[in-house]
C-alpha atoms as a PDB file:
ATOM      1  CA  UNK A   1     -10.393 -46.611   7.324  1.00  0.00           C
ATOM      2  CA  UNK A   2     -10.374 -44.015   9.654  1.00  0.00           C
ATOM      3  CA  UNK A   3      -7.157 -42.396   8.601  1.00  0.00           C
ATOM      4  CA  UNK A   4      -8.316 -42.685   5.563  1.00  0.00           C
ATOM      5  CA  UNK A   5     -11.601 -40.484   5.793  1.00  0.00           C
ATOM      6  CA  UNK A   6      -9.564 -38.319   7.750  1.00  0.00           C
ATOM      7  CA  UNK A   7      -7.323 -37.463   5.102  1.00  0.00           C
ATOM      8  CA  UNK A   8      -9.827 -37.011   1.903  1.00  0.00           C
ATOM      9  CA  UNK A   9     -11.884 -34.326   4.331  1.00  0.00           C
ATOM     10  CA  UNK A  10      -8.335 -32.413   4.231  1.00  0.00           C
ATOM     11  CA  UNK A  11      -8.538 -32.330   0.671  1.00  0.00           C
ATOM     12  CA  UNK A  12     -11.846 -31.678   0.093  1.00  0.00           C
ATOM     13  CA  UNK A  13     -11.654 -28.862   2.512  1.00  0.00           C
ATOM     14  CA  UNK A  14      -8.574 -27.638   0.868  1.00  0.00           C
ATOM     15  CA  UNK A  15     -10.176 -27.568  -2.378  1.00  0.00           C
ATOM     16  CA  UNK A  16     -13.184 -25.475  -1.795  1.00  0.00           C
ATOM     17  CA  UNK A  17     -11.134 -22.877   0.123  1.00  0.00           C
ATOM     18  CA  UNK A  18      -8.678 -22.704  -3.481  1.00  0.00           C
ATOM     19  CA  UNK A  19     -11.654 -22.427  -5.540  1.00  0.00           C
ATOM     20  CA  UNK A  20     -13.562 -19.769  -3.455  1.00  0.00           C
ATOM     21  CA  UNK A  21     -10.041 -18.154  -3.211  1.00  0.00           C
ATOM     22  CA  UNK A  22      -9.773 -18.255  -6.821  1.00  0.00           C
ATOM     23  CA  UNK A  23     -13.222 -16.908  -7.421  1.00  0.00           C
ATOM     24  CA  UNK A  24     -12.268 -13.852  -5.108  1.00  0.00           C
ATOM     25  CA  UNK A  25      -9.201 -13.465  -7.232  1.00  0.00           C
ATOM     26  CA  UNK A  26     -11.102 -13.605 -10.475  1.00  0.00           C
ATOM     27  CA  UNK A  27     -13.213 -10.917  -9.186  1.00  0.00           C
ATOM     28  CA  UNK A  28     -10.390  -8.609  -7.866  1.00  0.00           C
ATOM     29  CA  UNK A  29      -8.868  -8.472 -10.803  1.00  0.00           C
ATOM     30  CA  UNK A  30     -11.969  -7.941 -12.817  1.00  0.00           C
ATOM     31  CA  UNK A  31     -12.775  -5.146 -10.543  1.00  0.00           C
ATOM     32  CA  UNK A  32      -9.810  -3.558 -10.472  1.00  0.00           C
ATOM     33  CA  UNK A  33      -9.253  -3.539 -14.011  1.00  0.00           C
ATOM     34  CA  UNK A  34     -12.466  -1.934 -14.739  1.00  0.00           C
ATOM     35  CA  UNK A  35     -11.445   0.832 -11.858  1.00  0.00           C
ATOM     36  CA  UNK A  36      -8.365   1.517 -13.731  1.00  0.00           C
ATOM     37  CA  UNK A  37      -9.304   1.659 -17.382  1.00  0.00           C
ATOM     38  CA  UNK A  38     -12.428   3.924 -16.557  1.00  0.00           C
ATOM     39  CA  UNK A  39     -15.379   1.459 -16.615  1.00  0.00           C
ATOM     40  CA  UNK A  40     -15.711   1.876 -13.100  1.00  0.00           C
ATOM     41  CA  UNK A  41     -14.983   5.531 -12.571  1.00  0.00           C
ATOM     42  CA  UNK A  42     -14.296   7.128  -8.965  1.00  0.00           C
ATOM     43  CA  UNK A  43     -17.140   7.622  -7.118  1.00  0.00           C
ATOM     44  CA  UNK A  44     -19.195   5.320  -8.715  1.00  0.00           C
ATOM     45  CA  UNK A  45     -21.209   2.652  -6.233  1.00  0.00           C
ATOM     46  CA  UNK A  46     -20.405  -0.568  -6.256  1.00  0.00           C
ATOM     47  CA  UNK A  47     -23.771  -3.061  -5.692  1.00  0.00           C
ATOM     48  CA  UNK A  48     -22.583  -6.548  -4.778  1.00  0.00           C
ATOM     49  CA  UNK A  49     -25.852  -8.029  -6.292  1.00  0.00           C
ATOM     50  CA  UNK A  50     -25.151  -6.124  -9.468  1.00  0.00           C
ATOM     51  CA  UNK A  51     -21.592  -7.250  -9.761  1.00  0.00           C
ATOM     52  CA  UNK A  52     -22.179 -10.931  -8.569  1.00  0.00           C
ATOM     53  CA  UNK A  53     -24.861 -11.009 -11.501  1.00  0.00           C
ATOM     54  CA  UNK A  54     -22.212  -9.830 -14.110  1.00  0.00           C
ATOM     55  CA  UNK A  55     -19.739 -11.772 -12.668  1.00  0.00           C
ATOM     56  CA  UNK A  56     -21.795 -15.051 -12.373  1.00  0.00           C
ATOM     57  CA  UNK A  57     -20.282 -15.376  -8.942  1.00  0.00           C
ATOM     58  CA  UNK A  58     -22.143 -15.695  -5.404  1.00  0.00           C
ATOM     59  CA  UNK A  59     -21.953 -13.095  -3.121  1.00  0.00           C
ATOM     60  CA  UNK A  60     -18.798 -14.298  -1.052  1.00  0.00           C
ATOM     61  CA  UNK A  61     -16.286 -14.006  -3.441  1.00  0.00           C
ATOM     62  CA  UNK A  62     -17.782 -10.140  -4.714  1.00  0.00           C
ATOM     63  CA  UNK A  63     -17.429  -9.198  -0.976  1.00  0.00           C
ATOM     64  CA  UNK A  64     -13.877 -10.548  -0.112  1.00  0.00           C
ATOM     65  CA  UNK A  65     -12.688  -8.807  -3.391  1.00  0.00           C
ATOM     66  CA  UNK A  66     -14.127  -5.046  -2.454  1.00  0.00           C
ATOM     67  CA  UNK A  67     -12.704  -6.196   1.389  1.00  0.00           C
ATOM     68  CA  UNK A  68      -9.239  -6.514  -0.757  1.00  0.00           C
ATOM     69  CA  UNK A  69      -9.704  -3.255  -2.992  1.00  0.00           C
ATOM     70  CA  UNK A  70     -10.621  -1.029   0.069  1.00  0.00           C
ATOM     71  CA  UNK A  71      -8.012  -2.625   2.192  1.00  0.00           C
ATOM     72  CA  UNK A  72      -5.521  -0.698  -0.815  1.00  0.00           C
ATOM     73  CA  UNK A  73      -7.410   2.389  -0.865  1.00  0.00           C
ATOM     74  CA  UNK A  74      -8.828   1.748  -4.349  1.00  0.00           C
ATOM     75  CA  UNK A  75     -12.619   1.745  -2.797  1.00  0.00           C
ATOM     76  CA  UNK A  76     -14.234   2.873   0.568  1.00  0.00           C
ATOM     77  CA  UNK A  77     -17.347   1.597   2.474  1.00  0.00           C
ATOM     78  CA  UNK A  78     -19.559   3.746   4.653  1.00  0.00           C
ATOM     79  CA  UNK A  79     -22.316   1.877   6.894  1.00  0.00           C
ATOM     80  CA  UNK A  80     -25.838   1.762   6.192  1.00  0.00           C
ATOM     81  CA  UNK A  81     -24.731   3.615   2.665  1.00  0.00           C
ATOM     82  CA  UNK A  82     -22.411   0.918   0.749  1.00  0.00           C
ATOM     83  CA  UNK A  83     -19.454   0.987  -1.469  1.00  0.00           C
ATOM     84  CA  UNK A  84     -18.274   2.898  -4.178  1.00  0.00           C
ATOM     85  CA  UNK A  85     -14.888   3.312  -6.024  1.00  0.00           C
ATOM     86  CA  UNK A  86     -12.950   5.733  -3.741  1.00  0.00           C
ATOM     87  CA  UNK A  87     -12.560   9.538  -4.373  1.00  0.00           C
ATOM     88  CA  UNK A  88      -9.290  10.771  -3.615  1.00  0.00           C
ATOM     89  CA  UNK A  89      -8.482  13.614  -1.452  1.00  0.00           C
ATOM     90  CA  UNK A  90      -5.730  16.413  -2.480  1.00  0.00           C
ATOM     91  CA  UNK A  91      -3.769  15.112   0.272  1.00  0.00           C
ATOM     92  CA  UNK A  92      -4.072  11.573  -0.938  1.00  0.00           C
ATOM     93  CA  UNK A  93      -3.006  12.574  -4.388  1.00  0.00           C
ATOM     94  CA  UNK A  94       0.035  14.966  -2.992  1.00  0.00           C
ATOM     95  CA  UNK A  95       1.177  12.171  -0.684  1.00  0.00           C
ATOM     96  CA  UNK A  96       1.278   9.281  -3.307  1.00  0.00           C
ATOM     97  CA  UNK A  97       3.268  11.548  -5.672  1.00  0.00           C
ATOM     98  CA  UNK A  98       5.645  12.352  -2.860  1.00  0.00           C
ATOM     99  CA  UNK A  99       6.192   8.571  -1.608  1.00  0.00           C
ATOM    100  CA  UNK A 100       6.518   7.549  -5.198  1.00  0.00           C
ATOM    101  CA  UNK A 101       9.132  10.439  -5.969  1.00  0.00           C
ATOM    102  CA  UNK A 102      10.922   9.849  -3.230  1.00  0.00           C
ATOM    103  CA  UNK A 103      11.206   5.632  -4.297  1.00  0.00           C
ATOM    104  CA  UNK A 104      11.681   5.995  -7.952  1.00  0.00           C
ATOM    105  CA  UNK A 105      14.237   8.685  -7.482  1.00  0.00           C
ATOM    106  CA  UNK A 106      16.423   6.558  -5.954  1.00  0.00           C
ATOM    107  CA  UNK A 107      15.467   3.447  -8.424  1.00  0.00           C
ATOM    108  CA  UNK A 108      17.019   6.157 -11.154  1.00  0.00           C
ATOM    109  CA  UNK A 109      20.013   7.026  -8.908  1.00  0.00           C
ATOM    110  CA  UNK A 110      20.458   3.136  -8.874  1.00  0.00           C
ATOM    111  CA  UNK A 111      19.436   2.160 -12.427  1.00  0.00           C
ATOM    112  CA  UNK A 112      22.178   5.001 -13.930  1.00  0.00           C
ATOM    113  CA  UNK A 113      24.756   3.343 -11.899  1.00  0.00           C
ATOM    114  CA  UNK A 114      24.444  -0.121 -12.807  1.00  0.00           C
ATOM    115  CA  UNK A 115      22.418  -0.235 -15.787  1.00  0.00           C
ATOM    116  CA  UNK A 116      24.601  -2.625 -18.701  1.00  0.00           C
ATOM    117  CA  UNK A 117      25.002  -1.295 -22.222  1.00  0.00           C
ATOM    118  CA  UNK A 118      22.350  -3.802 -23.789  1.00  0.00           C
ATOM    119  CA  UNK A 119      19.707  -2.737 -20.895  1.00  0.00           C
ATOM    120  CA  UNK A 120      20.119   1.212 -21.975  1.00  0.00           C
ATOM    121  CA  UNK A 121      19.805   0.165 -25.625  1.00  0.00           C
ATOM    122  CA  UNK A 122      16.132  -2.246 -24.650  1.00  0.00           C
ATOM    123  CA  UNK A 123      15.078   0.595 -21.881  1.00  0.00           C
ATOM    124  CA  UNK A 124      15.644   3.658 -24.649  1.00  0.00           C
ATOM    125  CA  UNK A 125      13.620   1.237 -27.169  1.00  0.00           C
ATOM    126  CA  UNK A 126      10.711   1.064 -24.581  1.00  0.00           C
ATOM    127  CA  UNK A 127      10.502   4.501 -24.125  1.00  0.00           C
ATOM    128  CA  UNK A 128      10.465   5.594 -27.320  1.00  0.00           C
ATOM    129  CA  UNK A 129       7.254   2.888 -27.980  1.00  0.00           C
ATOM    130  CA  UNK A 130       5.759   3.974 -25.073  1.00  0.00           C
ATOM    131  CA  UNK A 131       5.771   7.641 -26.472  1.00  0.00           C
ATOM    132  CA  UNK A 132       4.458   6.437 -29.352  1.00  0.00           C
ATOM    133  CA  UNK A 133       1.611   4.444 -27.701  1.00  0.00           C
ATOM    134  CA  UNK A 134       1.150   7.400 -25.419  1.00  0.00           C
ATOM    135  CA  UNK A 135       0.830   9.656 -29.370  1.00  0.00           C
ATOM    136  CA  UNK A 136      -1.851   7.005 -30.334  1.00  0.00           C
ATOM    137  CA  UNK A 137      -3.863   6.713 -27.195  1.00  0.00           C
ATOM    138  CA  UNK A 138      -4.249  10.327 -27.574  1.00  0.00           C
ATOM    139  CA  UNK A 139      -7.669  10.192 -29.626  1.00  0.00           C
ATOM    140  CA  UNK A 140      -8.856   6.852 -27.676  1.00  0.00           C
ATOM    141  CA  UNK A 141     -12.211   7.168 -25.474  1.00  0.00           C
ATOM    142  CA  UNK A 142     -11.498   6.202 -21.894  1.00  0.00           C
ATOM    143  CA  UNK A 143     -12.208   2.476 -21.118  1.00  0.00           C
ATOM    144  CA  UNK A 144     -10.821   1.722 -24.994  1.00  0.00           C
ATOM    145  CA  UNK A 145      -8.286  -1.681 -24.764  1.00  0.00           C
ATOM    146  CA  UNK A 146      -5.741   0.514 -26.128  1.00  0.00           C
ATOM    147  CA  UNK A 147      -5.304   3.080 -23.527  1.00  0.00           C
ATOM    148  CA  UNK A 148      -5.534  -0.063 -20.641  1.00  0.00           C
ATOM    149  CA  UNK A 149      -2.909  -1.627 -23.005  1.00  0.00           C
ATOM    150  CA  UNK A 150      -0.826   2.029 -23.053  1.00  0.00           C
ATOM    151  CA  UNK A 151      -1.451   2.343 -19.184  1.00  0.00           C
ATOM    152  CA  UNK A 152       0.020  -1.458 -18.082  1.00  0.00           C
ATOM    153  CA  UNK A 153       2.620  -0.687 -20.725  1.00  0.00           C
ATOM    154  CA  UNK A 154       3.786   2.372 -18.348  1.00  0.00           C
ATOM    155  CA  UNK A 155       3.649   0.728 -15.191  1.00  0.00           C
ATOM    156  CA  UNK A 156       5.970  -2.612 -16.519  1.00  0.00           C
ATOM    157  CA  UNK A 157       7.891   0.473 -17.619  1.00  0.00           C
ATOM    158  CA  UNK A 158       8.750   1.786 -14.563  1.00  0.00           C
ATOM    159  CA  UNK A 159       9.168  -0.989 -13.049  1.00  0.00           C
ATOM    160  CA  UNK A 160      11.631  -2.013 -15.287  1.00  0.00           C
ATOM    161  CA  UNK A 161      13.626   0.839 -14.493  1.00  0.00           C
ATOM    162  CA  UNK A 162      13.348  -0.498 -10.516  1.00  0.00           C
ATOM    163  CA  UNK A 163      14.128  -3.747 -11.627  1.00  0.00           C
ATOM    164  CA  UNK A 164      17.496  -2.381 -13.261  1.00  0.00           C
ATOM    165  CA  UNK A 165      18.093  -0.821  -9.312  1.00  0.00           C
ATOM    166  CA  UNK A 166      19.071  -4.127  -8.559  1.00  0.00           C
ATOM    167  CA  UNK A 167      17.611  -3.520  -5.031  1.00  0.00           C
ATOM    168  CA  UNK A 168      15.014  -6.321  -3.962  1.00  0.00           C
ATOM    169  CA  UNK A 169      13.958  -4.328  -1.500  1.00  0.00           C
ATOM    170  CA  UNK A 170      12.927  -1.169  -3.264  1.00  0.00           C
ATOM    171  CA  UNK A 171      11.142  -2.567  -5.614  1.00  0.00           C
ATOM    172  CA  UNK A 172       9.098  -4.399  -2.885  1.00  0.00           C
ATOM    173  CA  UNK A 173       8.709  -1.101  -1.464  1.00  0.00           C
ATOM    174  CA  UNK A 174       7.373   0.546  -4.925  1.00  0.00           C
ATOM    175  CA  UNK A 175       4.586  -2.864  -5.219  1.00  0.00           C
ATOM    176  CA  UNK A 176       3.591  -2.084  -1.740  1.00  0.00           C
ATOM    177  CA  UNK A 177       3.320   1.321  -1.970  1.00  0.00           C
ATOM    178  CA  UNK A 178       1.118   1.318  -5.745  1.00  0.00           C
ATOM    179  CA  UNK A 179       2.277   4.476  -6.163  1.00  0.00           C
ATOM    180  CA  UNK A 180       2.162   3.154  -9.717  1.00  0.00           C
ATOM    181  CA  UNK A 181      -1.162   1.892  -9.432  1.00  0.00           C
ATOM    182  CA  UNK A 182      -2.613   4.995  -7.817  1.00  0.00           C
ATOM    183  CA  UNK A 183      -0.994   7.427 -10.559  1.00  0.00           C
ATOM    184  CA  UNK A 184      -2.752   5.557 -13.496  1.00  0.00           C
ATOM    185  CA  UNK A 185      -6.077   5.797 -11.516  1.00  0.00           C
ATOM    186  CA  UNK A 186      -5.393   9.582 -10.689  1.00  0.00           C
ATOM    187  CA  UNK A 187      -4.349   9.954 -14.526  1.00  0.00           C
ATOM    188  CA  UNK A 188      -7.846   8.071 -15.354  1.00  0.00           C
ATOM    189  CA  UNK A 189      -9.764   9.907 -13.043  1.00  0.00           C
ATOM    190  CA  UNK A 190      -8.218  13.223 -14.365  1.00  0.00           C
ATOM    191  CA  UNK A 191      -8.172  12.542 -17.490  1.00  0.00           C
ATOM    192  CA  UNK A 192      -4.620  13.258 -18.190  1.00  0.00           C
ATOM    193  CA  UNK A 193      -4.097  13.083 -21.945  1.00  0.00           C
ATOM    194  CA  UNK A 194      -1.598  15.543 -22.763  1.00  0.00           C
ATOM    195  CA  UNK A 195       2.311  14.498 -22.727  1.00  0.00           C
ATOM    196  CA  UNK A 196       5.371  15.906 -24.096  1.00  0.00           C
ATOM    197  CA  UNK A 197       6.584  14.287 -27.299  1.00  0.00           C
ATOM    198  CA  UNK A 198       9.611  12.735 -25.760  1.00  0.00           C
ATOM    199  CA  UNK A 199       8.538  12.313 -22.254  1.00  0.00           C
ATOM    200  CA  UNK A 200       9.801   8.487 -21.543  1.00  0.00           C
ATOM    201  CA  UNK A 201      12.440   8.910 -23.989  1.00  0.00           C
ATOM    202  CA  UNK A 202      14.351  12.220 -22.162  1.00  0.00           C
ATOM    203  CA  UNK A 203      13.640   9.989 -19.096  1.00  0.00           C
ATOM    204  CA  UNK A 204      15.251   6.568 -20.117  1.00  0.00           C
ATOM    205  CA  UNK A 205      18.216   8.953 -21.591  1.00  0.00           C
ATOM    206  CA  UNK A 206      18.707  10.388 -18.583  1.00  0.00           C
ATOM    207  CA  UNK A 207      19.246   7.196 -16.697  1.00  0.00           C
ATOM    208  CA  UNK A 208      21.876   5.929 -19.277  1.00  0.00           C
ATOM    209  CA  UNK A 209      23.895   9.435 -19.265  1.00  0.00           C
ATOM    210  CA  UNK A 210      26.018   7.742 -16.452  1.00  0.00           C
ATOM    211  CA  UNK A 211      25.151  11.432 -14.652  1.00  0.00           C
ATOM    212  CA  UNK A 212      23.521  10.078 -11.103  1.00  0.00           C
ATOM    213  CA  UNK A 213      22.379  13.541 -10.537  1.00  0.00           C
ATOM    214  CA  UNK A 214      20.779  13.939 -14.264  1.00  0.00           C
ATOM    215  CA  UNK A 215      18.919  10.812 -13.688  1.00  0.00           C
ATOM    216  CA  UNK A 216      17.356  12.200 -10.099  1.00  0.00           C
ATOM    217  CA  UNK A 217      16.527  14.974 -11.019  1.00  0.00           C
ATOM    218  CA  UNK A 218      15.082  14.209 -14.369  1.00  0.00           C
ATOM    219  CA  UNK A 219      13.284  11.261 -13.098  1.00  0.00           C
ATOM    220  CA  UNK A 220      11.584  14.018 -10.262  1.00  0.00           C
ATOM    221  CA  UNK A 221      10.369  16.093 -12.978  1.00  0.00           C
ATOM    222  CA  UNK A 222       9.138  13.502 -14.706  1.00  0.00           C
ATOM    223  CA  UNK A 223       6.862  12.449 -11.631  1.00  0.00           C
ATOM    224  CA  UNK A 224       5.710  15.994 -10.769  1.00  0.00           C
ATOM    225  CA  UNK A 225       4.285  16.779 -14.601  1.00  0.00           C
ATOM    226  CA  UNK A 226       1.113  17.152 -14.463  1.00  0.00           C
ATOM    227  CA  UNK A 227       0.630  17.038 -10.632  1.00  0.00           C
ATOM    228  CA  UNK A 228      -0.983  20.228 -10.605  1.00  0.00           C
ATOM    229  CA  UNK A 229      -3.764  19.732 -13.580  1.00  0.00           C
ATOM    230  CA  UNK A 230      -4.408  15.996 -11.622  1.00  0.00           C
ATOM    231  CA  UNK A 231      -5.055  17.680  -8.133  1.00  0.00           C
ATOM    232  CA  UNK A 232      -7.535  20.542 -10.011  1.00  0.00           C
ATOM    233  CA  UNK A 233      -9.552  17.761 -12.355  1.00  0.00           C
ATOM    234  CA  UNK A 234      -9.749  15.268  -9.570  1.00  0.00           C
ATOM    235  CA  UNK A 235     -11.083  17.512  -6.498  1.00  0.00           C
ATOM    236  CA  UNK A 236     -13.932  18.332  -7.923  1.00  0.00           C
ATOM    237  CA  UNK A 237     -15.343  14.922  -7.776  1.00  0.00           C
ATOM    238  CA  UNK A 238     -15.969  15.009  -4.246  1.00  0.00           C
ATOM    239  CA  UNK A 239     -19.330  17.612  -4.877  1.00  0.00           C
ATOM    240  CA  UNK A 240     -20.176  16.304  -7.828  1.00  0.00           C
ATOM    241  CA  UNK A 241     -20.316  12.573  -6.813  1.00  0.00           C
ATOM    242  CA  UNK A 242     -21.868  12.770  -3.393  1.00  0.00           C
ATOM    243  CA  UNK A 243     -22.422   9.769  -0.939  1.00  0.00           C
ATOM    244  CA  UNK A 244     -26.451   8.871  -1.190  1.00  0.00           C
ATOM    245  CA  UNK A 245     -28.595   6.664   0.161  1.00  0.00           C
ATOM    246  CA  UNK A 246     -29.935   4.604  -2.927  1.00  0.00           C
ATOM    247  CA  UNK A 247     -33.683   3.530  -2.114  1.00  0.00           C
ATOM    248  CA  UNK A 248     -36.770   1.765  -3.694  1.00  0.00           C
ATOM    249  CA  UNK A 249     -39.232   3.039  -5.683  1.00  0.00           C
ATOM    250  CA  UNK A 250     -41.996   4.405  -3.020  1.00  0.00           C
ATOM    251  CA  UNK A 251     -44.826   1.787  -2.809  1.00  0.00           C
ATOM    252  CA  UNK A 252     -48.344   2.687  -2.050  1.00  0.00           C
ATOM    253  CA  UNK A 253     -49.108   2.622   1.693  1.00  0.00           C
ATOM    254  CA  UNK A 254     -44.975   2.210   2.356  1.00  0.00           C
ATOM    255  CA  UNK A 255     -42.251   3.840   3.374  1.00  0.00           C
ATOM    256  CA  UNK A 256     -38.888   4.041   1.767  1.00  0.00           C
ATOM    257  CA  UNK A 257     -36.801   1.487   2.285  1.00  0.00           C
ATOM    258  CA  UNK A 258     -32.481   1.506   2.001  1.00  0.00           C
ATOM    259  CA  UNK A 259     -31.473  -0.671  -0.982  1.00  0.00           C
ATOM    260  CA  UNK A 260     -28.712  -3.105   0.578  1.00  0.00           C
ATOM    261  CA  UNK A 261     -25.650  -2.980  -2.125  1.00  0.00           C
END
């Protein structure tokens, strides 16, 4: 009997922990998304109470999902102030386009060495639907389903290319890194519309031309368009999106007090 009690406490414990774990998930994601597509824009606090209301979800779960998010630079904490969606510096900007040249550089190098003649035929039929996505998008208000549908459309993208590597390991290294994830939150926060007619289509040619050094150097380009109009849109942020105390209403007879996020 003893045994017995023994073991169903295991499994009840193990059960709460998964469900609490899957509540934090839930919220992650939920989070995240809404950083991405807009909803959420940089700078923009974060309350707990205000997102554990929308979310129907207790605190615990809310606050080990923005512990997740800031642990990958996607939001930032200060003490006695709160959270908010994180506001990139121009280093962080200049870095994460350097890290994620340097990685999907050599995914192209790799990809226009071993890439099969029915993967350039599927990755040149991508491209040239993601460049017509990209062509639709173009009139969509930021936050629309269509440009979060465009923007995970371009990350599977290039990560199909570092699938085609065949290196495990770099495309660990690409995950890790987000430099994916970081350059459709830059894009979002910039609000980078504007792209060449045949941007992902020159690309994915490129990496079928059998020409290693084609593929580099066209995949670099490809990387560094835009770089300049993100780093201009996305500085200014900083002054116009200050870090404030947020406080209650004065009440006769009281002093201000700091609203807890």
């Amino acid at each position: 009997m003893v045994t017995k009690r023994k073991s169903s406490k295991k499994v009840i414990v193990r059960a709460s922990k998964s469900g609490a774990d899957s509540l934090a998930s839930r919220a992650y994601e939920r989070i995240r998304n809404e950083i991405l597509q807009g909803s959420l824009a940089v700078g923009d606090i974060l309350s707990r109470r205000r997102l554990a209301d929308r979310f129907n979800m207790s605190f615990l779960p809310i606050t080990e999902a923005l512990q997740r998010l800031e642990a990958q630079g996607l939001v930032e904490s200060q003490p006695r102030i709160g959270t908010r969606v994180r506001i990139p510096t121009r280093q962080d900007i200049l870095d994460s386009y350097v890290i994620r040249e340097a990685l999907e550089a050599q995914a192209a190098r790799l990809c226009c060495e071993q890439i099969t003649t029915v993967e350039r035929e599927q990755l040149i039929q991508s491209a040239r639907h993601l460049d017509k996505l990209y062509r639709a998008s173009a009139i969509e208000d930021y936050g629309s389903r269509l440009l979060f549908s465009v923007h995970t459309y371009h990350m599977q993208f290039h990560m199909r290319i570092a699938e085609l590597s065949r290196s495990p390991g770099l495309l660990i290294a690409i995950e890790r890194e987000q430099v994916l994830v970081f350059n459709w939150l830059y894009d979002t926060a910039a609000k980078q519309r504007s792209l060449p007619a045949k941007f992902h289509y020159d690309l994915a040619r490129a990496l079928c031309s059998g020409d290693v050094m084609k593929a580099d150097i066209t995949m670099r380009n490809h990387i560094r368009y835009g770089l300049n109009y993100v780093v201009e849109n996305v500085k200014t942020l900083e002054v116009s999106k200050p870090w404030r105390l947020k406080r209650e209403p004065r009440s006769r007879g009281t002093s201000h007090n700091i609203r807890r996020n």
